[in-house]
Protein backbone atom coordinates (compact mmCIF):
# COMPACT_ATOMS: atom_id res chain seq x y z
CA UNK A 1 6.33 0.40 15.98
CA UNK A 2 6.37 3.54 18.78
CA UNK A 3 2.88 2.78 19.52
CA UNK A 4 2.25 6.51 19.23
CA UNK A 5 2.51 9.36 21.34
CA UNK A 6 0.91 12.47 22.06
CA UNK A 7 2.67 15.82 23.11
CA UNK A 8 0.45 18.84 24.83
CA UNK A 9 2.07 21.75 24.89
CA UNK A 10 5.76 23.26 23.46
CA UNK A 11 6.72 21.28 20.95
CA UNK A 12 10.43 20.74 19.45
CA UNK A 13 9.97 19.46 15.66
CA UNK A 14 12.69 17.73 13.61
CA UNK A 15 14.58 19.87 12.15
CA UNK A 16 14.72 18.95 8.73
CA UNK A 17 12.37 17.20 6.70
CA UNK A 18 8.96 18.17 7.83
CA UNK A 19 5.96 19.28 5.11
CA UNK A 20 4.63 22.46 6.22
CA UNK A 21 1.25 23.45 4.81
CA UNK A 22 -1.11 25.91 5.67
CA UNK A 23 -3.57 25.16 8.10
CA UNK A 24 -7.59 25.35 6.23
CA UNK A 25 -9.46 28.59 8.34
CA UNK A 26 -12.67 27.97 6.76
CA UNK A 27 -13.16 24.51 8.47
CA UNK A 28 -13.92 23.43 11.75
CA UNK A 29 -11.61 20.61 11.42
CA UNK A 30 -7.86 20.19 10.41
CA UNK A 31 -7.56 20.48 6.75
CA UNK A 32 -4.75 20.80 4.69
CA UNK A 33 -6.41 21.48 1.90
CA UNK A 34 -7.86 19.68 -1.20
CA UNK A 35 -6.44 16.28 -1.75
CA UNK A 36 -6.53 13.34 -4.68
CA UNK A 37 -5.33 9.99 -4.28
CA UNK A 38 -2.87 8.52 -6.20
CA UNK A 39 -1.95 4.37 -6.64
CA UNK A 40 1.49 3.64 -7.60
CA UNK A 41 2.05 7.30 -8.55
CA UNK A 42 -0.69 7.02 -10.62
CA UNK A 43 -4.00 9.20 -10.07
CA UNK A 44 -7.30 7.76 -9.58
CA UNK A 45 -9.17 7.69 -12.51
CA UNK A 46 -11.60 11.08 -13.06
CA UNK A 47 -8.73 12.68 -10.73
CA UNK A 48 -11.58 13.51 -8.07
CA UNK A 49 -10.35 16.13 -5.55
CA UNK A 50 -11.87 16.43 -1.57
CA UNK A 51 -10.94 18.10 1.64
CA UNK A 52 -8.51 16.29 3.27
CA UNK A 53 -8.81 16.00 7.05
CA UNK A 54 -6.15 14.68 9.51
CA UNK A 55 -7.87 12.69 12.46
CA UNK A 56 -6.17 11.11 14.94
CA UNK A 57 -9.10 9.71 17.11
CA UNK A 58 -10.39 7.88 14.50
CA UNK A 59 -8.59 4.10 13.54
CA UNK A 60 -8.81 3.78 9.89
CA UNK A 61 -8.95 6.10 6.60
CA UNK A 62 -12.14 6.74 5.39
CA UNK A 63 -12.71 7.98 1.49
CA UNK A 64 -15.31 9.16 -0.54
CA UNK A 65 -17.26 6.30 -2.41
CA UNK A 66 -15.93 7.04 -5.90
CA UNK A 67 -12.08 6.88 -4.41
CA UNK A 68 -12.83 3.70 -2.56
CA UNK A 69 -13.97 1.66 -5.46
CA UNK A 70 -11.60 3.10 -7.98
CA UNK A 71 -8.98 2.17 -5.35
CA UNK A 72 -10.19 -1.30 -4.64
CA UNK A 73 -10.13 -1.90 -8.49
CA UNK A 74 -6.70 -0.92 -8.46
CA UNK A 75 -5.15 -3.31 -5.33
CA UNK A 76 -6.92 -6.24 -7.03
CA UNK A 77 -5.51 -5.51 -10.27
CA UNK A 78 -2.14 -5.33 -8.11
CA UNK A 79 -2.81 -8.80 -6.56
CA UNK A 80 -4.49 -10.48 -9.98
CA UNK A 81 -1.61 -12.75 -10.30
CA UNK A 82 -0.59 -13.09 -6.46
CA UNK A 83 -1.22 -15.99 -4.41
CA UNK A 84 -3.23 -13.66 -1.80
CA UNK A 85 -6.94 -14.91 -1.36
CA UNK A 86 -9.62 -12.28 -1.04
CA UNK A 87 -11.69 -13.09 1.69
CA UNK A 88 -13.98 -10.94 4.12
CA UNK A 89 -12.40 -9.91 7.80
CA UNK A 90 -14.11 -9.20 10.90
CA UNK A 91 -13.50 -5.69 11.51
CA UNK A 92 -13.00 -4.64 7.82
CA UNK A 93 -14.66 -5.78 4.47
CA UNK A 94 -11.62 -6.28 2.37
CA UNK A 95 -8.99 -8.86 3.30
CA UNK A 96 -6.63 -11.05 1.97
CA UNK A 97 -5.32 -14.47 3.44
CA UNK A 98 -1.89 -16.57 1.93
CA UNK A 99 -0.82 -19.65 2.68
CA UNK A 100 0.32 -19.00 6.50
CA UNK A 101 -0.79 -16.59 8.77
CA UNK A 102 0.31 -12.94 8.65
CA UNK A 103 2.71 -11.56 11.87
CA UNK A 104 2.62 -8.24 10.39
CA UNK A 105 2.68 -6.37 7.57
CA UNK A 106 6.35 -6.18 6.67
CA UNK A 107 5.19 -10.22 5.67
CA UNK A 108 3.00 -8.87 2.72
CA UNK A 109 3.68 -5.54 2.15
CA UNK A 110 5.28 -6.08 -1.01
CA UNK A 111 2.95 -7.30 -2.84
CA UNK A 112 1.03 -3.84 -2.73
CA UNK A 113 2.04 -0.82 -4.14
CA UNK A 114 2.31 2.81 -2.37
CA UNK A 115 -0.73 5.20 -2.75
CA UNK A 116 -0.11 8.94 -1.94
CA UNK A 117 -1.89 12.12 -1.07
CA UNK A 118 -1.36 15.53 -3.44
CA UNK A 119 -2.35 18.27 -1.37
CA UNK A 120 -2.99 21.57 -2.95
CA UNK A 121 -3.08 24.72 -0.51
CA UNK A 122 -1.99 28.56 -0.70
CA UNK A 123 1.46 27.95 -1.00
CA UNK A 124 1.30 25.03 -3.37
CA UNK A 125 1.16 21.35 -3.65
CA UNK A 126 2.92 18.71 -1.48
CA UNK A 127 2.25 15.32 -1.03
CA UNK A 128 1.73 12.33 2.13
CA UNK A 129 3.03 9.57 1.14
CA UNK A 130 1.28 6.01 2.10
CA UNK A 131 3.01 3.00 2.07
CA UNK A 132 1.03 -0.06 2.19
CA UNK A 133 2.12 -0.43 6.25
CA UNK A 134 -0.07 2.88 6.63
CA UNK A 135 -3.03 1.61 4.89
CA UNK A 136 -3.08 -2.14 5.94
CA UNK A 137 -3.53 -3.92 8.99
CA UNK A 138 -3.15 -7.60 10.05
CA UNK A 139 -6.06 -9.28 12.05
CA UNK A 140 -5.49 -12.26 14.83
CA UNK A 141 -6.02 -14.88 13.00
CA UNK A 142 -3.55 -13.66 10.64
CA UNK A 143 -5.70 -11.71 7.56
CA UNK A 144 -4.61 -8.72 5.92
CA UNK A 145 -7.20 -6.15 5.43
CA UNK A 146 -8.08 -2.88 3.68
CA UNK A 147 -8.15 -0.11 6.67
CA UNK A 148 -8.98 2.18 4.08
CA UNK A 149 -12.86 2.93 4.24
CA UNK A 150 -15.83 3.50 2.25
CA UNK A 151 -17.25 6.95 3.85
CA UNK A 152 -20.30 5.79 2.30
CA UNK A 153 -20.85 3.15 4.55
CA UNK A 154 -20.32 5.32 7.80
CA UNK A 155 -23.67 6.60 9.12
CA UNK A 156 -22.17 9.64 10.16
CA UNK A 157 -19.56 10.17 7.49
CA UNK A 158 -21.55 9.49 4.70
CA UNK A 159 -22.69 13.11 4.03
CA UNK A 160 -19.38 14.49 4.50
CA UNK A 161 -17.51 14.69 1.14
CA UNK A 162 -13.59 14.02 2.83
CA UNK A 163 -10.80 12.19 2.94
CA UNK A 164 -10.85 11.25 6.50
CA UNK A 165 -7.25 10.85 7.06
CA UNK A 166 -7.08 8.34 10.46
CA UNK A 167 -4.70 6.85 12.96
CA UNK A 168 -3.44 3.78 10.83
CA UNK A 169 -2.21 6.12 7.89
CA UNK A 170 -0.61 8.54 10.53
CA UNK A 171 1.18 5.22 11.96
CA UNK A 172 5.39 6.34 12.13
CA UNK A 173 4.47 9.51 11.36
CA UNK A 174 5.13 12.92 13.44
CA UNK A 175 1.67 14.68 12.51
CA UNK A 176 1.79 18.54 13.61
CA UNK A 177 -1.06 20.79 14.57
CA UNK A 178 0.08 24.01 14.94
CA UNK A 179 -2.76 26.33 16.48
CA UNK A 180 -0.64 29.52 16.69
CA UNK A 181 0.55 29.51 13.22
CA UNK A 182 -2.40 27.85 11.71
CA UNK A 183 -0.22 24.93 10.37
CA UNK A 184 0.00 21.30 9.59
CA UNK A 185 3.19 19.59 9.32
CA UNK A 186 4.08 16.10 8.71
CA UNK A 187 7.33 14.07 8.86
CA UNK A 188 8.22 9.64 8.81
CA UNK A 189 9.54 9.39 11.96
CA UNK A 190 10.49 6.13 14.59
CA UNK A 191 8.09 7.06 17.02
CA UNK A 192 10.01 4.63 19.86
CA UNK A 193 12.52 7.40 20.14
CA UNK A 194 10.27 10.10 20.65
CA UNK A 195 11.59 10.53 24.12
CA UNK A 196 14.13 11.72 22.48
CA UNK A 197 12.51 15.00 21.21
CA UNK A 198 11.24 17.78 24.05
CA UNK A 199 7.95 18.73 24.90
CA UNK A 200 6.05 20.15 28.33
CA UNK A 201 3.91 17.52 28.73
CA UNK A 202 4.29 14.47 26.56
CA UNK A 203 1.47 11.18 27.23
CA UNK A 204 2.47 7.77 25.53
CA UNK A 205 -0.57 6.52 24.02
């Protein structure tokens, strides 16, 4: 809804709700830590773990090959007795279309279920949750489509065994990289009152 926006600098946080987890020193990236994906609070099947890696600069999600099709047999067992039609979109491989075009997602968003993230790091486990607004977009001409991606199918991510974690799942989220105290921290926020928290330099993106 907020659009996003990016703070540089001294940051004030919420004060109450954010997930704080350790920030991964043996990457070159920022990792909370080893991650499965779970469908409707259910975990894929085999329960395959990867590094999970928050990255803002890139648009959608990207998974390892054996999460992506476990995940895509899950939504279409979701959808088996909806009236969504599977087509092909132009951007992303997986899309559905119903009987009128799609505004947004709040038109077809329940008709999916909620996947999540368990993170395990030093101090523990927590969890991301992903509600189907941070994992599916709406195209012009009105499609809903996957923007979770098959790393496979990335010449460049291909060989890298994440869970790229991108800018549509971080979508009304407050996503924290802490530097100094090697931290990550997450929290659902309306980002079109971030002017409300304080920063030194703050660019709307």
């Amino acid at each position: 809804k907020g659009k996003g926006v990016l703070f540089v600098g001294d940051f004030n946080p919420p004060s109450r709700g954010v997930t704080w987890v350790p920030m991964r020193e043996s990457l070159f990236y920022y990792s909370p830590g080893l991650a499965e994906l779970f469908t409707d609070k259910q975990p894929i099947r085999g329960n395959p773990t990867f590094e999970a890696v928050f990255d803002s600069g890139t648009t959608y999600t990207f998974v390892p090959a054996q999460i992506y099709n476990e995940l895509v047999s899950k939504v279409r067992g979701t959808l088996s007795e909806s009236s969504l039609v599977e087509v092909k979109g132009r951007a992303l491989p997986l899309c559905w279309k119903g009987k009128k075009p799609f505004r947004s997602v709040n038109d077809v968003k329940n008709q999916f279920k909620a996947l999540s993230l368990k993170i395990t790091h030093a101090h523990g486990t927590s969890y991301l949750d992903i509600p189907p607004q941070n994992y599916l977009i709406v195209e012009d001409d009105g499609k809903t489509c996957l923007a979770i991606r098959d790393a496979s199918s990335d010449p460049v991510l291909k060989e890298l065994n994440f869970i790229l974690i991108g800018a549509v799942t971080m979508q009304d989220l407050f996503v924290i990289y802490n530097n100094e105290s090697k931290q990550l921290g997450w929290v659902r926020a309306q980002c079109d009152k971030a002017q409300e928290l304080e920063s030194v330099i703050d660019s709307r993106l």
